[in-house]
Protein backbone atom coordinates (compact mmCIF):
# COMPACT_ATOMS: atom_id res chain seq x y z
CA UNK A 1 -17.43 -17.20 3.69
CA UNK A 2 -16.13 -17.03 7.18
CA UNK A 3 -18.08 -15.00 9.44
CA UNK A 4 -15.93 -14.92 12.63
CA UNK A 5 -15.64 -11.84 14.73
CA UNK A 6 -13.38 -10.77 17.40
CA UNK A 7 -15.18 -10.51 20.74
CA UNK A 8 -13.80 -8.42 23.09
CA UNK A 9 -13.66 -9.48 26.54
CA UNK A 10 -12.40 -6.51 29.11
CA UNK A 11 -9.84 -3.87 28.68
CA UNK A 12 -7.22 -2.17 31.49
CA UNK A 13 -5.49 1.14 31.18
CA UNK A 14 -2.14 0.50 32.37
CA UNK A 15 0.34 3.32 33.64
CA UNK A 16 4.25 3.81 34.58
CA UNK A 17 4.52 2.37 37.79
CA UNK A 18 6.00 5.34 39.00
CA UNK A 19 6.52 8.47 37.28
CA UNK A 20 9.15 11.04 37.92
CA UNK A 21 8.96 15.02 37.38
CA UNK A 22 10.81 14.61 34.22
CA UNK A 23 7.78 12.69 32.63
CA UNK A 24 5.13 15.23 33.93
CA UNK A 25 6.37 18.06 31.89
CA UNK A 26 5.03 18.53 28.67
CA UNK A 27 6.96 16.17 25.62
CA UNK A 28 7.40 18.26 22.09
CA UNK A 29 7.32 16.81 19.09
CA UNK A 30 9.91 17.37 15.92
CA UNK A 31 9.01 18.23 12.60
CA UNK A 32 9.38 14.59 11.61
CA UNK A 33 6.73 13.54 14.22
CA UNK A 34 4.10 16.35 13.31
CA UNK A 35 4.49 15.64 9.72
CA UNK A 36 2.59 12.03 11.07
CA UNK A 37 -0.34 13.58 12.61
CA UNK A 38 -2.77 12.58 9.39
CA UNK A 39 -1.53 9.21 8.93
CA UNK A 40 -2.20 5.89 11.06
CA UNK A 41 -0.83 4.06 13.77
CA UNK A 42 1.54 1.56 13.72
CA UNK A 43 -0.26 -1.58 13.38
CA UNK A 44 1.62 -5.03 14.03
CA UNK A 45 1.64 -8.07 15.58
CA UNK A 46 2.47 -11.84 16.40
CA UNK A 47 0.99 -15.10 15.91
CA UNK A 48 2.04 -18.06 18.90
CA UNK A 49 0.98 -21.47 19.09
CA UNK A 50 -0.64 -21.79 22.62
CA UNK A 51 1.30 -23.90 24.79
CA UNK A 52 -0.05 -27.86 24.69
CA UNK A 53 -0.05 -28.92 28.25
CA UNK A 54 -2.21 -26.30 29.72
CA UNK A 55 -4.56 -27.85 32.28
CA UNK A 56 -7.02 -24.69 33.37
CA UNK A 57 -7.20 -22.66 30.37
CA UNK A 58 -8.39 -19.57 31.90
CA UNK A 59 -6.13 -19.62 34.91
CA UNK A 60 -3.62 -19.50 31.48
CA UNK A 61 -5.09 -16.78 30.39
CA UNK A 62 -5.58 -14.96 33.42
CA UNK A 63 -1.44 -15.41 34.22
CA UNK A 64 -0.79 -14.26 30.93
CA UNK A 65 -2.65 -10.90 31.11
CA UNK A 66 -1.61 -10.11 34.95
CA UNK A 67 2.20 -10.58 33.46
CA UNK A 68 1.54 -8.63 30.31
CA UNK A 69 0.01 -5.71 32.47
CA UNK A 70 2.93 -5.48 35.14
CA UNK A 71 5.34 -6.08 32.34
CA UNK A 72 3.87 -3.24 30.25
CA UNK A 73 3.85 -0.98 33.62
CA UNK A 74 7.83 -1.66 34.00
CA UNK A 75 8.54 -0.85 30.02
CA UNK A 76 6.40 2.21 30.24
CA UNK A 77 8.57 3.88 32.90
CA UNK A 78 11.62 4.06 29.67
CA UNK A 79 8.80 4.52 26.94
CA UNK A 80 6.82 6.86 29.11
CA UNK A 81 5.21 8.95 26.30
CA UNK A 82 3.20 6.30 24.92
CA UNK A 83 1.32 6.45 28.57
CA UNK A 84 0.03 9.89 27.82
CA UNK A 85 -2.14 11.21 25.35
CA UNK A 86 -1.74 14.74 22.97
CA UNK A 87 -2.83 17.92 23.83
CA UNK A 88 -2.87 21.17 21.71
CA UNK A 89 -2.42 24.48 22.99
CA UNK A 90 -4.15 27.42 20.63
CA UNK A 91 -3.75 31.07 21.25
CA UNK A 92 -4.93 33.89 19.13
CA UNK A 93 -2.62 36.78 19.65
CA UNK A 94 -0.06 36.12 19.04
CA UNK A 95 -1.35 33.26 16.74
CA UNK A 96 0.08 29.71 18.27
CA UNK A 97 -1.02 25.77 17.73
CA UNK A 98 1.16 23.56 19.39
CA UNK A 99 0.62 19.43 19.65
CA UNK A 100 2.73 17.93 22.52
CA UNK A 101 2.29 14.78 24.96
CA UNK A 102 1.22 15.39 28.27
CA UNK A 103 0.93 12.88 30.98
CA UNK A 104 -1.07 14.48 33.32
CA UNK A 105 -4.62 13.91 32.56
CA UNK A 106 -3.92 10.96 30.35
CA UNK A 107 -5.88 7.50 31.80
CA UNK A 108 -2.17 5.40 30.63
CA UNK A 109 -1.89 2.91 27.38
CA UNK A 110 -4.68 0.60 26.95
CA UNK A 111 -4.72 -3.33 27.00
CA UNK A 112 -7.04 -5.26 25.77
CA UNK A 113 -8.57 -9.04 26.22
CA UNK A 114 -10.04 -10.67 23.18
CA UNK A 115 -10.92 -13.74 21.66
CA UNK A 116 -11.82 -14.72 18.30
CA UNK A 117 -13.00 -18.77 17.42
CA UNK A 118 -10.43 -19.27 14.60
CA UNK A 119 -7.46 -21.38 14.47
CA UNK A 120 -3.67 -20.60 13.87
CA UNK A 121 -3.66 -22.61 10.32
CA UNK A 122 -7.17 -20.35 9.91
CA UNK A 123 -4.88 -16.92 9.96
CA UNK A 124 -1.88 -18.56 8.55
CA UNK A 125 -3.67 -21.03 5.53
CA UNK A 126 -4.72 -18.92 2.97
CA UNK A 127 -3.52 -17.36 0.11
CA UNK A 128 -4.53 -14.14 1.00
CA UNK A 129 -4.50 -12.94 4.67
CA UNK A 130 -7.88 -12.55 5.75
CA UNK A 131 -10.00 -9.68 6.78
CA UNK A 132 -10.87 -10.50 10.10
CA UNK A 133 -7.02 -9.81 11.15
CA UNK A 134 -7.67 -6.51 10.89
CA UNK A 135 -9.54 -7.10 14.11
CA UNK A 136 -6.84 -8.59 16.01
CA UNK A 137 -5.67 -4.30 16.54
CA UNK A 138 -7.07 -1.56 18.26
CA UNK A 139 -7.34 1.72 16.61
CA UNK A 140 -8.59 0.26 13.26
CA UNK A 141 -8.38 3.78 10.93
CA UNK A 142 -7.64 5.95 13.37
CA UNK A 143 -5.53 8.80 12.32
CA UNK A 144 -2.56 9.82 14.51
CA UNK A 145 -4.35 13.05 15.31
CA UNK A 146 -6.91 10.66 17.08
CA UNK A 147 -4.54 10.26 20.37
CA UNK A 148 -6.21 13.80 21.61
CA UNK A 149 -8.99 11.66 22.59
CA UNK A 150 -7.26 8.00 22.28
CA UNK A 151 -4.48 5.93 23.94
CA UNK A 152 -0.92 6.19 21.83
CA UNK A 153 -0.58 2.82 22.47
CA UNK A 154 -2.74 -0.26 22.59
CA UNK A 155 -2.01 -3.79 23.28
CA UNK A 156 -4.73 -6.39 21.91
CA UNK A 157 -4.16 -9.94 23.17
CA UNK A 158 -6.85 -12.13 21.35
CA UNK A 159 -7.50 -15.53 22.56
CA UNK A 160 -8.02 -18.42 19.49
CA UNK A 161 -8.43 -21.95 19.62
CA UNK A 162 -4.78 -23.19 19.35
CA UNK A 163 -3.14 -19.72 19.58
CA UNK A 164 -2.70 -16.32 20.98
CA UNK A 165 -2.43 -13.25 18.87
CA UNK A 166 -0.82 -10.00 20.55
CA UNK A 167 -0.85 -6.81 18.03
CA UNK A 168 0.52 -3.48 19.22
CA UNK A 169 -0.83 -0.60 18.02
CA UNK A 170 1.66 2.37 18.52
CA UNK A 171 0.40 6.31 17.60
CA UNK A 172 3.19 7.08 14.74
CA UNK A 173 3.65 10.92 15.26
CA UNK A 174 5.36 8.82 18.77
CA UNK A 175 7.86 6.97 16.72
CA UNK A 176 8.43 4.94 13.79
CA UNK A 177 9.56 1.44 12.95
CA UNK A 178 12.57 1.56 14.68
CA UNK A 179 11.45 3.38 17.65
CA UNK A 180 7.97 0.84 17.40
CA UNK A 181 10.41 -2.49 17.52
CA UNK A 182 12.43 -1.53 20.56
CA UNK A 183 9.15 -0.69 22.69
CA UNK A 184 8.16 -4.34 21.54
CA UNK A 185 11.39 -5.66 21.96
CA UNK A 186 11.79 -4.30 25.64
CA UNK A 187 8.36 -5.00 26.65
CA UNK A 188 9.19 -8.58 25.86
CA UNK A 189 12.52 -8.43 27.42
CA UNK A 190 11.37 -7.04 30.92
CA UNK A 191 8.64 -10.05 30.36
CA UNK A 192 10.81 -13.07 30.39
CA UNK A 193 12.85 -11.55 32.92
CA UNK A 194 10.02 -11.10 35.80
CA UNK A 195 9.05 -14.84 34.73
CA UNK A 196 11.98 -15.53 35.30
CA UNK A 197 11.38 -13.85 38.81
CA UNK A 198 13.78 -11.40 38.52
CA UNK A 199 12.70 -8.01 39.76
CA UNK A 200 14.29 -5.50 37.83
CA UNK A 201 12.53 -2.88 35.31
CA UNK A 202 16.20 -2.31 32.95
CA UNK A 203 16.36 -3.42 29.83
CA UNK A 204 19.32 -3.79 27.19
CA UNK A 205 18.69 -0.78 25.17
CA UNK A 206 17.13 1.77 27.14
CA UNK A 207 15.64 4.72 24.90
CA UNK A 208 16.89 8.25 24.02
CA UNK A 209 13.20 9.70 25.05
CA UNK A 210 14.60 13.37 24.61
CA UNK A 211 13.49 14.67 21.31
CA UNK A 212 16.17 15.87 18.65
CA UNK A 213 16.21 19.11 17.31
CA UNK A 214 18.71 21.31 15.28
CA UNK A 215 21.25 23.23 17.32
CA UNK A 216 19.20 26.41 17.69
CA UNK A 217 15.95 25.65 16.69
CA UNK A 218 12.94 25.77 19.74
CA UNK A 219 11.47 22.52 20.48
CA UNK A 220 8.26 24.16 20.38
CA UNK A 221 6.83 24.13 16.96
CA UNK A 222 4.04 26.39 16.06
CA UNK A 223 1.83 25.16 13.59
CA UNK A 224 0.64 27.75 11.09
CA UNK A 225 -3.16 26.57 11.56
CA UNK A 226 -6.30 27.79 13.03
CA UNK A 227 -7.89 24.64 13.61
CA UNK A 228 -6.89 20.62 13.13
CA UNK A 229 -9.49 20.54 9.83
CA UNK A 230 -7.23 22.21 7.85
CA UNK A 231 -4.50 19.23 7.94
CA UNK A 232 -6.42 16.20 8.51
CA UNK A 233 -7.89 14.08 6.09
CA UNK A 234 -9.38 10.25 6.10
CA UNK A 235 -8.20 7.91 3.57
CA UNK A 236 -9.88 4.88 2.97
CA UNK A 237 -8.11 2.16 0.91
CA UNK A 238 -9.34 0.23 -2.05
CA UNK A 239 -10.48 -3.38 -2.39
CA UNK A 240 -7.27 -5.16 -1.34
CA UNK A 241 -5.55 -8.56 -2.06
CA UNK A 242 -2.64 -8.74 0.64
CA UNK A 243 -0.09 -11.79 0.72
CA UNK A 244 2.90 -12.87 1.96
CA UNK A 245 5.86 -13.69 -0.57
CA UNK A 246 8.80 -15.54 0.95
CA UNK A 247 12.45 -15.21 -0.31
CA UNK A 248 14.97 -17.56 1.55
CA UNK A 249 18.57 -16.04 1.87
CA UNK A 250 19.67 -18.02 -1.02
CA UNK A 251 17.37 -16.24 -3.59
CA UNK A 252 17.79 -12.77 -2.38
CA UNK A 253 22.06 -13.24 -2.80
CA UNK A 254 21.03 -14.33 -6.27
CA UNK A 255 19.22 -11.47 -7.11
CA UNK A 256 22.13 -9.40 -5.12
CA UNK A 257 24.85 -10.87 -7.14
CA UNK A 258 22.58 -10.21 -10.64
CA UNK A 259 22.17 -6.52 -9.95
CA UNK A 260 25.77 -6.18 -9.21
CA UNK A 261 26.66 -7.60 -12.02
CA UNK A 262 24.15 -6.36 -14.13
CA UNK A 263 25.22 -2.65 -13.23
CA UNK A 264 28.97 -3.62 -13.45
CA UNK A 265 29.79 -2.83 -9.41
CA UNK A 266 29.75 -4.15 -5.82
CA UNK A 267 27.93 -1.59 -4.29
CA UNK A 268 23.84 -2.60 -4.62
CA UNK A 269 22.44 -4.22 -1.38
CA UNK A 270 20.51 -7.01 -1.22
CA UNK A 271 17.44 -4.97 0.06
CA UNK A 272 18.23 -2.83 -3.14
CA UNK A 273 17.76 -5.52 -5.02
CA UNK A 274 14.82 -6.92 -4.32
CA UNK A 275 12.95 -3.91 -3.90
CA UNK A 276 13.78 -3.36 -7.91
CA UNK A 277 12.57 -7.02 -8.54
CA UNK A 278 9.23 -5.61 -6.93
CA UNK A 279 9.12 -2.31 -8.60
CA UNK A 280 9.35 -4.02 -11.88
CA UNK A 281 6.99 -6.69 -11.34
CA UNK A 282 4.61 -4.24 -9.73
CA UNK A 283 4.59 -2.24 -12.81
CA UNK A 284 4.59 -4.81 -15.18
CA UNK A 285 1.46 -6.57 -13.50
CA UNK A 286 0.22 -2.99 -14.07
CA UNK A 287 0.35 -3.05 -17.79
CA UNK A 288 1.12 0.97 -18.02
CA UNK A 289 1.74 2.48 -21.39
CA UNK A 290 5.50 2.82 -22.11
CA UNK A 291 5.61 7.10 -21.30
CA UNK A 292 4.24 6.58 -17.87
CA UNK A 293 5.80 7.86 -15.24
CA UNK A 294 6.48 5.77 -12.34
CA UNK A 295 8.12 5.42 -8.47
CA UNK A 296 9.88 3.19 -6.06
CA UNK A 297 9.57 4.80 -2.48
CA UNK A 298 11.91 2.99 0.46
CA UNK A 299 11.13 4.64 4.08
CA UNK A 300 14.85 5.17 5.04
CA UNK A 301 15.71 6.24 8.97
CA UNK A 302 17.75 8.70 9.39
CA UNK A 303 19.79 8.01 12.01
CA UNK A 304 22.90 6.87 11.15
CA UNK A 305 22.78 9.69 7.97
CA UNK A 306 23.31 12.84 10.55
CA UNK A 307 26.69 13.60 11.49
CA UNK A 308 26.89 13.38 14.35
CA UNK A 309 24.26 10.09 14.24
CA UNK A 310 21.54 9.82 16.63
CA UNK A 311 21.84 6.22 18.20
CA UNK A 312 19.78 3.70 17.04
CA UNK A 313 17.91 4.06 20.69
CA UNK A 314 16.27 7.07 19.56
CA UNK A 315 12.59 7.21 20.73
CA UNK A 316 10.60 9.28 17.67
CA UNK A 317 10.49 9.45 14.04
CA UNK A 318 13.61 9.73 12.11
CA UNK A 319 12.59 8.50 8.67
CA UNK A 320 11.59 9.91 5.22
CA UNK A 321 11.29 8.34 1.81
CA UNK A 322 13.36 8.20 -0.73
CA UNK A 323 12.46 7.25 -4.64
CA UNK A 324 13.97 6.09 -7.86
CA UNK A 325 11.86 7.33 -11.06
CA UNK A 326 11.23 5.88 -14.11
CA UNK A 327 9.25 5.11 -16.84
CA UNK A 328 7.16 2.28 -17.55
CA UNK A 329 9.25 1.87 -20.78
CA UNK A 330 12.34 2.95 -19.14
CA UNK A 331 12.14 0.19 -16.30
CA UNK A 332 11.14 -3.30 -18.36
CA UNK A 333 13.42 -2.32 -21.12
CA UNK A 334 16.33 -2.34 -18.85
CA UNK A 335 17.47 -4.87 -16.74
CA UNK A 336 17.23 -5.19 -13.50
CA UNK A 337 20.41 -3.96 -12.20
CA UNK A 338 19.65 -0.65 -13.93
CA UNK A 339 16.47 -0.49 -11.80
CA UNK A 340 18.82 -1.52 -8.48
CA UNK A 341 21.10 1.37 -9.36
CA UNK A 342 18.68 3.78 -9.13
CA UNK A 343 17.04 2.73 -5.79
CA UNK A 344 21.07 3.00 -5.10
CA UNK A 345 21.86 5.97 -5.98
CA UNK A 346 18.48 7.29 -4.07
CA UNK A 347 19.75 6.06 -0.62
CA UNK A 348 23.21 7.21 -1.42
CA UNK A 349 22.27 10.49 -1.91
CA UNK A 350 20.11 11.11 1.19
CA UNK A 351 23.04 12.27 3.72
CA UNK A 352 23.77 14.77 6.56
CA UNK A 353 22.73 17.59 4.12
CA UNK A 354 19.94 16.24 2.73
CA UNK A 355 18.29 15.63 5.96
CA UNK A 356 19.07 18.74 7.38
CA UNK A 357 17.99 21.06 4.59
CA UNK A 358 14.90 18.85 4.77
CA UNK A 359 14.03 19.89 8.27
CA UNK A 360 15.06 23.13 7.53
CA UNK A 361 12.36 23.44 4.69
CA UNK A 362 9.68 22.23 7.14
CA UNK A 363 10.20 24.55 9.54
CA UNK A 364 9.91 27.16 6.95
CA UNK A 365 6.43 25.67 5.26
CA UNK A 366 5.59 23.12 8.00
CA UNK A 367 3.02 20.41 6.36
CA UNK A 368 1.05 16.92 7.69
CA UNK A 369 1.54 13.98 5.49
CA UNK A 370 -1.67 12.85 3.62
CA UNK A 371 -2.37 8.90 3.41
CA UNK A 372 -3.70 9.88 -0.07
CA UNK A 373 -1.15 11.72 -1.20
CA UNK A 374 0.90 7.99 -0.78
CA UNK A 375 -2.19 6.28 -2.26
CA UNK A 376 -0.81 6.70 -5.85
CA UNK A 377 -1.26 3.46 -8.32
CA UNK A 378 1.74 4.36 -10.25
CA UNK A 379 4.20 3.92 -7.61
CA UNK A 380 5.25 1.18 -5.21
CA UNK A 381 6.35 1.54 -1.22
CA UNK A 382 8.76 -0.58 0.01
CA UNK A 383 7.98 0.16 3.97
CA UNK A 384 9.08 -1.89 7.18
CA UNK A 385 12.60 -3.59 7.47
CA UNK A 386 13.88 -7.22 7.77
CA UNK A 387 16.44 -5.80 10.07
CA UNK A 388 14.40 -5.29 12.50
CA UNK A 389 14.58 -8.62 15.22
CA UNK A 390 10.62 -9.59 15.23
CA UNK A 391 10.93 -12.87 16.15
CA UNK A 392 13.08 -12.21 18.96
CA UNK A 393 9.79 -10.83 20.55
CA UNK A 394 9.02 -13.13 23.19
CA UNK A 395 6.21 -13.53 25.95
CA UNK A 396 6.91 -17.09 27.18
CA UNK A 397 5.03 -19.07 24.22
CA UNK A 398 8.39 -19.35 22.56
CA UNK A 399 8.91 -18.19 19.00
CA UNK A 400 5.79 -16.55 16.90
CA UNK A 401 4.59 -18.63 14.13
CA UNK A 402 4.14 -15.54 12.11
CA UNK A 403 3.98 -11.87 11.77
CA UNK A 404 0.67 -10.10 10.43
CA UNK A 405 -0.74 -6.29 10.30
CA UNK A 406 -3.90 -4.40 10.61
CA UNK A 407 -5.39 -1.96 8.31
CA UNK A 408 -3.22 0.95 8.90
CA UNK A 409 -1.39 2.75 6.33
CA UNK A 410 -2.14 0.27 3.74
CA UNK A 411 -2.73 0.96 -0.46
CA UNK A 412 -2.48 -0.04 -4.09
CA UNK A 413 1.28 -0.51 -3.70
CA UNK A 414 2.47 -1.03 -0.59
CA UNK A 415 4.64 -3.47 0.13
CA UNK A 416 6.29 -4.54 3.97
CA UNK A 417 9.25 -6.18 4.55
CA UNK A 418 9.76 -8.60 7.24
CA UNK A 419 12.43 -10.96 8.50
CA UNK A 420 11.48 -14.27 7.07
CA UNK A 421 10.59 -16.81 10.00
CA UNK A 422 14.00 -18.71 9.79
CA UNK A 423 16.23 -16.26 10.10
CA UNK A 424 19.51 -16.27 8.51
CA UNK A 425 18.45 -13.10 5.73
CA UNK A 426 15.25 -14.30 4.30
CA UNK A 427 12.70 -12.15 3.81
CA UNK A 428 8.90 -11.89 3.73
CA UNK A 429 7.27 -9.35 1.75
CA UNK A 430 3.75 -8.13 2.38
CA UNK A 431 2.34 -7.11 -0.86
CA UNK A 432 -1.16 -5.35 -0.84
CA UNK A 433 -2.56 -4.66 -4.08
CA UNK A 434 -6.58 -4.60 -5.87
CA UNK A 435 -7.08 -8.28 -7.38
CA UNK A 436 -6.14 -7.84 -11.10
CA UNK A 437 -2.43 -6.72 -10.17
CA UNK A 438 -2.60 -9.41 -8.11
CA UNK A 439 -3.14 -12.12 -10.29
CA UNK A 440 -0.82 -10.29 -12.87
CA UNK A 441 1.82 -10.64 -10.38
CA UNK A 442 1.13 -14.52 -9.34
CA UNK A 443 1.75 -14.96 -12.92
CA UNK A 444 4.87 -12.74 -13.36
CA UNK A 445 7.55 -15.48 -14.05
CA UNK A 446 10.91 -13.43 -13.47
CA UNK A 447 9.21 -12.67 -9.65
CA UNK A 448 7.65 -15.58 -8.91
CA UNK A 449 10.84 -17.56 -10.14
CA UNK A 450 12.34 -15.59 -6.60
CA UNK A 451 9.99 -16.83 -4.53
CA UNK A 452 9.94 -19.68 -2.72
């Protein structure tokens, strides 16, 4: 049994390195970002291969941390938010609770120095991803809530024999997957350029900071509670297998072009279809009676669904979930294209109106998401995209070796979706469920007959 911990070494708080009026006043949050406030942070990171010819290893390190903090000063003057920490405002009469971001008294994000005696092949080797990456992030079950007290956003750089591990940990109720990738993906792009010794703090894709809200709706939501224990809750997951399944681009068009044809049309994605692979393998591994009733959740962002769209540049959380139901029965009797079409029709149907009547309802009977109301061991969660450019993420060790995750937000279920490492539409999927499903599902021939 491997008994290696994570040592950490020092930490930094790390601010703007200026800050303007604009970023002193206080930052509301929408509906979809309060709705966070009981769930966790964003937990992800990157795997590099230290570079070989390094003659003074800790003049190395010490480069790479004074580069990661200026660079992390420069992207925090667009991302500016995760730099401060909430507050909450509570008056009696009239009755008020209001979360925002405030900069003011806020210490900045937090970076961290670690190191942890393991090698690359250690993380990357076994069948199932071991427990100690859970280390490699700050905020290890910290609710959202937590970032009264807590940075919104935490860098962890850990130090290992061959390698160097750097996991962001982002305060969700900030932003979601979308919003989390372009932080990373402009803190890496304002790193290579001041290595490359060019002095400039813009980046490609700036972000939309300003909060959206429905044409005449105040962006200062009142929250109809008395104190923060009546909406927060702890959830702490099962016993966990987690491991990474890899489909290359050829296998996923096969299962594309089998759905399609399956459900006589054109019009089932590729993501669409594998998700229904997994939602039938899931439940099959499960061994449910016939009459049970069961799920397939995708996080969808909503974006591109409003009319007008907000750009893809949005800083916050635009995302819900949508599902396809069946039962147990229902799902293996049928093929797999039946299965697609349903996960199909679900994303179809989630448009300008649905999102808006959504928001709408909220407002009306505002409520926090509950990790365990997600926790459910009939259903599966497809969360996480392969859109998303992770191995563009760059901080002059060339291209990660892999991507891996912390605890966070993590249950009998859920699965993650990842570009796989070569590009070109493969996919990785992070599966997490207790050991027998598991095994069931090493065994399942029609999935593992996907998988390369």
């Amino acid at each position: 049994m491997n008994t290696k911990t994570v040592k950490h070494i020092s930490e930094f708080f790390v601010k703007p390195q200026y800050v303007t009026v604009e970023m002193k006043q206080p930052h509301y949050l929408t509906s979809w970002d309060l709705a966070m406030l009981s769930v966790h942070y964003i937990q992800k990171g990157l795997l590099y291969n230290k570079p070989a010819a390094v003659d003074d290893h800790q003049d190395f390190i010490k480069t790479l941390l004074d580069s990661l903090k200026q660079s992390l000063s420069l992207t925090l003057v667009h991302f500016y938010p995760l730099a401060g920490r909430f507050k909450t405002v509570k008056n009696e009469n009239p009755h008020s609770y209001v979360v925002f971001v405030d900069l003011n008294d806020s210490p900045g994000a937090k970076l961290i120095h670690a190191s942890l005696d393991m090698t690359v092949a250690d993380i990357v080797s076994p069948t199932y991803v071991p427990l100690v990456v859970q280390s490699l992030f700050d905020h290890d079950r910290a609710i959202n809530h937590d970032g009264h007290t807590r940075p919104l956003l935490t860098i962890q750089v850990t130090d290992l024999v061959d390698g160097i591990f750097i996991g962001c940990s982002m305060n969700h109720a900030l932003g979601d997957g979308t919003s989390y990738w372009n932080f990373f993906q402009a803190f890496s792009e304002i790193f290579q350029a001041q290595e490359s010794g060019a002095a400039t703090t813009s980046i490609s894709h700036p972000p939309i900071v300003k909060r959206w809200f429905p044409d005449g709706h105040d962006p200062i939501i009142n929250l109809p509670f008395t104190h923060q224990d009546e909406f927060l809750s702890r959830h702490e997951a099962p016993q966990l297998l987690e491991r990474y399944f890899h489909f290359t681009t050829e296998s996923i068009a096969k299962l594309k072009a089998r759905a399609n044809s399956e459900s006589k049309t054109s019009k089932i994605s590729s993501f669409q279809s594998l998700s229904a692979l997994v939602w039938r393998s899931i439940i099959r591994s499960r061994r449910f009676l016939n009459d049970q009733t069961t799920s397939c959740r995708l996080a969808i962002n909503n974006r591109l669904r409003l009319e007008p769209p907000l750009p893809q540049d949005y800083f916050g959380n635009s995302i819900q979930t949508v599902r396809g139901v069946a039962t147990a029965g229902e799902l293996l009797e049928h093929d797999l294209g039946w299965a697609a079409w349903k996960l199909h029709e679900a994303v179809v149907n989630q448009d300008d109106k649905t999102v808006r009547e959504w928001v709408e309802s909220w407002g009306q009977f505002p409520f926090i998401y509950q990790l365990g109301q997600f926790f459910d061991p009939k259903s599966v969660m497809m969360g996480s995209s392969p859109r998303f450019n992770k191995y563009g993420i760059e901080f002059g060790l060339g291209k990660a070796v892999t991507l891996r995750s912390g605890y966070a937000n993590k249950f009998d279920g859920k699965v993650s979706c990842y570009p796989g490492h070569e590009g070109g539409g493969s996919i990785d999927l992070e599966v997490c469920l207790p050991p027998d499903s598991m095994h069931a599902l090493e065994s399942d021939k029609e999935f593992m007959a996907a998988v390369s």
